[in-house]
C-alpha atoms as a PDB file:
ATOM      1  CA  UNK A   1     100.488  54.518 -71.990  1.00  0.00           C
ATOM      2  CA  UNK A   2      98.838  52.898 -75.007  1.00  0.00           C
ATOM      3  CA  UNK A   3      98.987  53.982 -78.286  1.00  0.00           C
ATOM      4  CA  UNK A   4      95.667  53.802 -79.287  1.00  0.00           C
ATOM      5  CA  UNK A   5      95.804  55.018 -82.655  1.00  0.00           C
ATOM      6  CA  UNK A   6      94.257  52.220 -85.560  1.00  0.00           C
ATOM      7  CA  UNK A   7      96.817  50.741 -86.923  1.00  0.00           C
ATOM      8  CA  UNK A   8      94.813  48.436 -89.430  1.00  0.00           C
ATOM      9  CA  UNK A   9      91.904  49.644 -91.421  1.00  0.00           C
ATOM     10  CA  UNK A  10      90.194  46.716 -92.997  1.00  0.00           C
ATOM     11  CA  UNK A  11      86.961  47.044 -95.296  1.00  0.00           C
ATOM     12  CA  UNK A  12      84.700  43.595 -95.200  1.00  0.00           C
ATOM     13  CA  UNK A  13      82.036  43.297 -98.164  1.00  0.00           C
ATOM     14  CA  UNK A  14      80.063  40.132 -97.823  1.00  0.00           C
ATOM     15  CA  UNK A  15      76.257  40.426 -98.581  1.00  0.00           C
ATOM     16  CA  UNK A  16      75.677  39.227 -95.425  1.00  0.00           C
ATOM     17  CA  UNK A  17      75.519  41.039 -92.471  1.00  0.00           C
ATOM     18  CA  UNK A  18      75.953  38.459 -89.713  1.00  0.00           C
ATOM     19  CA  UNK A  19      79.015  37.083 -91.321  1.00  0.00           C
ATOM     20  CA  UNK A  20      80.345  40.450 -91.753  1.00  0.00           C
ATOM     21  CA  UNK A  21      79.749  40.453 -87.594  1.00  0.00           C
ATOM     22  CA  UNK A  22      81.043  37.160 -87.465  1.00  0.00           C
ATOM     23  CA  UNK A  23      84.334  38.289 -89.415  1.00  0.00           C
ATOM     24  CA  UNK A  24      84.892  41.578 -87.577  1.00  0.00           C
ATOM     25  CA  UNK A  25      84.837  39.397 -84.448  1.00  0.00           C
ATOM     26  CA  UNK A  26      87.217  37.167 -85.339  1.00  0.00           C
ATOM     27  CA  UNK A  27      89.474  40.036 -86.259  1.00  0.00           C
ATOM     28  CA  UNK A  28      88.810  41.420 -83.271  1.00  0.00           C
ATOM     29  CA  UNK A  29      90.167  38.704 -81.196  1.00  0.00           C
ATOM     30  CA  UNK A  30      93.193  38.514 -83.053  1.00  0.00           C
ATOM     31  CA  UNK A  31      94.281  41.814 -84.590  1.00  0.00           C
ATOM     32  CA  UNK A  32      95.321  44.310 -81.871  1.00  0.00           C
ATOM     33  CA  UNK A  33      94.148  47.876 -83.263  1.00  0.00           C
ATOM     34  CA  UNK A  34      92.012  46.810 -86.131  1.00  0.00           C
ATOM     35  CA  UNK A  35      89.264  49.079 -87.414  1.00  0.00           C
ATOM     36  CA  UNK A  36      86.580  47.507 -89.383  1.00  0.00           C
ATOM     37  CA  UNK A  37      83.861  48.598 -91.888  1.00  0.00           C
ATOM     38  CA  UNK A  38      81.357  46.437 -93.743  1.00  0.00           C
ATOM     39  CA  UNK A  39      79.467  47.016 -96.720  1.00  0.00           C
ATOM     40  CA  UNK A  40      76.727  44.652 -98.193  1.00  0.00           C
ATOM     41  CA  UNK A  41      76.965  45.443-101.694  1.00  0.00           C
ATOM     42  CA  UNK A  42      78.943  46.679-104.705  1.00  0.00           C
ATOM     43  CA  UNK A  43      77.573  49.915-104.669  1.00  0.00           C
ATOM     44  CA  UNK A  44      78.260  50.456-101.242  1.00  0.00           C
ATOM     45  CA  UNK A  45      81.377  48.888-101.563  1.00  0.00           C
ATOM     46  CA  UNK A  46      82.314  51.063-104.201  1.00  0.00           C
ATOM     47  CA  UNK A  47      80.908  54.403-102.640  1.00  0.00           C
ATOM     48  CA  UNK A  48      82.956  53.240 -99.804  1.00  0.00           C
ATOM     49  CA  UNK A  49      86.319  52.918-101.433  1.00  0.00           C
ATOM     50  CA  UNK A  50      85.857  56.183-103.128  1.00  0.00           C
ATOM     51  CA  UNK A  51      85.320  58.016 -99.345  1.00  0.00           C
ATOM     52  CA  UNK A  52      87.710  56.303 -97.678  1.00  0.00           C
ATOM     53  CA  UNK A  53      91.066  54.419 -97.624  1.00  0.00           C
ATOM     54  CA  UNK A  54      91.808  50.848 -96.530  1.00  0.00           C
ATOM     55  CA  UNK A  55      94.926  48.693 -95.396  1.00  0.00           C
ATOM     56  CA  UNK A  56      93.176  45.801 -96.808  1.00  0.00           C
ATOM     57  CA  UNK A  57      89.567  44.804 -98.323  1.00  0.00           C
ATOM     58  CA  UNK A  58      88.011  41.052 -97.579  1.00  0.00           C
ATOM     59  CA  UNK A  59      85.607  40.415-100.395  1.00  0.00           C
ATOM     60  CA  UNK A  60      83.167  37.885-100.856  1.00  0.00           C
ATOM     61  CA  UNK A  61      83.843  36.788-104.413  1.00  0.00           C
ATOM     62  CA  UNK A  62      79.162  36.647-105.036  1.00  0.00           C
ATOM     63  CA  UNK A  63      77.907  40.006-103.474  1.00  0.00           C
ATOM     64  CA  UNK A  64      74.394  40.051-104.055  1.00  0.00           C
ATOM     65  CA  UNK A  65      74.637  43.097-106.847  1.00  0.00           C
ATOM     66  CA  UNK A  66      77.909  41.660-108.541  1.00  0.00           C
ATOM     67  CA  UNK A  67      79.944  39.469-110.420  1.00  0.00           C
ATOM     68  CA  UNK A  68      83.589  38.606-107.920  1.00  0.00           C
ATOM     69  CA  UNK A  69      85.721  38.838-111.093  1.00  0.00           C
ATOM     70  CA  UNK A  70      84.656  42.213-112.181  1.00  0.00           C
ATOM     71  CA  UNK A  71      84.511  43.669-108.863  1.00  0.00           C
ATOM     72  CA  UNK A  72      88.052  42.947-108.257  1.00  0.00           C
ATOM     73  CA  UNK A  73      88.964  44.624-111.374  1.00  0.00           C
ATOM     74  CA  UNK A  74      86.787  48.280-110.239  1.00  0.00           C
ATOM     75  CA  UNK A  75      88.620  47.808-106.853  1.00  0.00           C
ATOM     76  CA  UNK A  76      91.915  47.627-108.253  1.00  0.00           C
ATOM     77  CA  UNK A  77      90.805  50.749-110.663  1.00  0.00           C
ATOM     78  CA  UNK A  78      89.848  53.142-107.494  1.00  0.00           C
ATOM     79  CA  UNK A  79      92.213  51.674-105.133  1.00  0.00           C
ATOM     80  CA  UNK A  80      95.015  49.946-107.099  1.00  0.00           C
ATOM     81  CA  UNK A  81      97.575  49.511-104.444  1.00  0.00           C
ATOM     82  CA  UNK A  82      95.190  47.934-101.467  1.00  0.00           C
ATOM     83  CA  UNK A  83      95.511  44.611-101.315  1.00  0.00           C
ATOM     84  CA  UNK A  84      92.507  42.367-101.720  1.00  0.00           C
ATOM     85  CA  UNK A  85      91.272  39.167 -99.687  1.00  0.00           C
ATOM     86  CA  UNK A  86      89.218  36.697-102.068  1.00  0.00           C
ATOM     87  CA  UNK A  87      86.591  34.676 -99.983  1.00  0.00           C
ATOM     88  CA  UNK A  88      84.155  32.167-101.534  1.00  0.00           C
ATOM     89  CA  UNK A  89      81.817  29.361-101.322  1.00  0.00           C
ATOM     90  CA  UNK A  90      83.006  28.056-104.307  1.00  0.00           C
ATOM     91  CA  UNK A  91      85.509  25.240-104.360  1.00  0.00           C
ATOM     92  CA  UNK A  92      89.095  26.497-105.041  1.00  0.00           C
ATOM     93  CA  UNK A  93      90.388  25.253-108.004  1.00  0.00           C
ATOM     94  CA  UNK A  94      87.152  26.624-109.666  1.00  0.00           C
ATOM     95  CA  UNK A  95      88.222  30.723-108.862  1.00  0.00           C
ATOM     96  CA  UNK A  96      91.629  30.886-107.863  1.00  0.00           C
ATOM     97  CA  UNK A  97      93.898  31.135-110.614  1.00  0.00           C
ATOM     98  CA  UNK A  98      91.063  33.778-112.186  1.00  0.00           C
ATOM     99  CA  UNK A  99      91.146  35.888-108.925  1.00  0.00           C
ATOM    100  CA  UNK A 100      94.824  35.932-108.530  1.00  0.00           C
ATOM    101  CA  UNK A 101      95.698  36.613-112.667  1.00  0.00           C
ATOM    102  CA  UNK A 102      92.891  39.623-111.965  1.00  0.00           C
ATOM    103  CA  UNK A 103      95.749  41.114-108.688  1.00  0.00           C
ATOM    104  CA  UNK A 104      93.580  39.564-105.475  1.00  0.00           C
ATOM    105  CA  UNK A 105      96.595  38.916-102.907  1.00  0.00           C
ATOM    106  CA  UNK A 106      94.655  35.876-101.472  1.00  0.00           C
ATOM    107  CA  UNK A 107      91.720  33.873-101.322  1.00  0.00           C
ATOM    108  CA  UNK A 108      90.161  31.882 -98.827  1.00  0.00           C
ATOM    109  CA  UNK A 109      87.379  29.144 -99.338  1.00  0.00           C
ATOM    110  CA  UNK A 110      84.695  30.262 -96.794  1.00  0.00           C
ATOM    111  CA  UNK A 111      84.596  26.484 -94.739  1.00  0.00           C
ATOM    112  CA  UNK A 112      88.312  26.821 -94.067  1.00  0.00           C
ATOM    113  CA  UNK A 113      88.190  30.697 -92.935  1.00  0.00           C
ATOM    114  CA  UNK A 114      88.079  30.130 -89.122  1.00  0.00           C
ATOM    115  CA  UNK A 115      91.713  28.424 -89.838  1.00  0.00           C
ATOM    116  CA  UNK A 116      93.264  30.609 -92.373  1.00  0.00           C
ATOM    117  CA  UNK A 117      91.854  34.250 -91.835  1.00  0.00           C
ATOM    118  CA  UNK A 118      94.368  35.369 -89.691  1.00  0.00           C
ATOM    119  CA  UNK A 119      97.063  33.814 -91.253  1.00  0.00           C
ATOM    120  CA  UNK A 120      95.969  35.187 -94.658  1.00  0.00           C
ATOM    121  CA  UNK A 121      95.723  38.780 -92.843  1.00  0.00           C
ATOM    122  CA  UNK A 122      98.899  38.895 -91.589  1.00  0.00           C
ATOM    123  CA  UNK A 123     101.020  37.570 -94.999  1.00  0.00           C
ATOM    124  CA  UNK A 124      98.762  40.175 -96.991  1.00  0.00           C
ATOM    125  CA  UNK A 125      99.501  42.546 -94.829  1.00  0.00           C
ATOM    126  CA  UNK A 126     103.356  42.159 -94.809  1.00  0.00           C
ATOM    127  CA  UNK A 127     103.236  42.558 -98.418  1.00  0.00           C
ATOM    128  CA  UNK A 128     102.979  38.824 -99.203  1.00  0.00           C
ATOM    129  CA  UNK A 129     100.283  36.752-101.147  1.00  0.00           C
ATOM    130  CA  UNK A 130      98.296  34.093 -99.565  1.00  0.00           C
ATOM    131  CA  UNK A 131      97.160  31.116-102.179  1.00  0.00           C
ATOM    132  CA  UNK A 132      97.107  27.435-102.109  1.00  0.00           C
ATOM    133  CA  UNK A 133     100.539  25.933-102.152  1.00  0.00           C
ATOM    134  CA  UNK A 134      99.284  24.572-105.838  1.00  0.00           C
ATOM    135  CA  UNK A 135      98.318  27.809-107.144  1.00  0.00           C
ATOM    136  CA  UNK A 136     101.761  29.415-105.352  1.00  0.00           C
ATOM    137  CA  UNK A 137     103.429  26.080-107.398  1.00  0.00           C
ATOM    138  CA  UNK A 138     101.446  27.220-110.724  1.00  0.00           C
ATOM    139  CA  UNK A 139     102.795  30.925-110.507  1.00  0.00           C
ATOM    140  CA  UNK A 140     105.917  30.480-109.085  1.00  0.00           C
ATOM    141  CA  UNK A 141     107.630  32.649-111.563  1.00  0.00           C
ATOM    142  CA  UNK A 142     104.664  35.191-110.769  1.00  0.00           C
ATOM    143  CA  UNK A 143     105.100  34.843-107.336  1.00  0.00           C
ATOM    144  CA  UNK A 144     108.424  34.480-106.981  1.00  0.00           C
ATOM    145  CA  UNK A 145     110.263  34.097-103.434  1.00  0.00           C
ATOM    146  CA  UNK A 146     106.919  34.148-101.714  1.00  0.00           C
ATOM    147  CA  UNK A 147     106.428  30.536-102.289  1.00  0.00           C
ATOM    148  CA  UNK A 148     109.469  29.622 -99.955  1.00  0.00           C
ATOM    149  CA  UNK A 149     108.092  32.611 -97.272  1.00  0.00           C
ATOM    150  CA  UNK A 150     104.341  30.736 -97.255  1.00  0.00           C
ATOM    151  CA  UNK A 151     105.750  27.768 -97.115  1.00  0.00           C
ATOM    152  CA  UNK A 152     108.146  27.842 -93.904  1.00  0.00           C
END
């Protein structure tokens, strides 16, 4: 028989609502037993997080209705312990080392997200972080034996 209880709950807020689709597919195909819910903006993100819980959120760092720095920091004030997924269009070096000082536990750059999603999923969600390998170099004190883990 199979269990089919959800084992991974995973919020996606991205303003838009094909790539939301395109995200929860891509999940889908890789994740066995992964529930998925998408929001569009802040405020539904945020009335979201205050109904529900979440294994993980995937954020787009430019929702339409908010700034990705100051997001993160109401996420981590309703739901401090859920770890957070950065995603941007921004180039990296430009956002990372902001998002990760304010407690994301990754970030992606939207072009490479077909490569990395899953990979980012799974460290997250084994309690890991999932940055560049210059960032993880940056904040190795910060990050401490999880440079050696991401980098096997």
């Amino acid at each position: 028989m199979v269990n089919k209880e959800i084992s991974t709950k995973i919020l996606i807020a991205d303003s838009s609502s094909l790539f939301r689709v395109k995200l929860t597919q891509i999940i889908a195909d890789h994740l066995i037993l992964a529930l998925t819910t998408g929001v569009g903006s802040e405020n539904e993100l945020m009335s979201e997080l205050s109904r529900n819980t979440f294994d993980i959120l995937i954020i787009d760092s430019d929702l339409s209705d908010g700034n990705g720095l100051n997001m993160l920091k109401k996420v981590k004030t309703i739901a401090p312990d859920m770890p957070v997924l950065v995603m941007s269009m921004f180039p990296l070096e430009q956002y990372e080392e902001s998002i990760y000082r304010a407690g994301a536990h990754g970030y992606i750059a939207k072009i490479n997200l077909a490569s990395e999603l899953i990979d980012a999923l799974n460290q997250i969600l084994q309690g890991k972080r999932f940055f560049s390998t210059s960032t993880r170099r940056s904040f190795g004190k910060e990050v401490g034996n999880e440079i050696k883990d991401l980098e096997k």
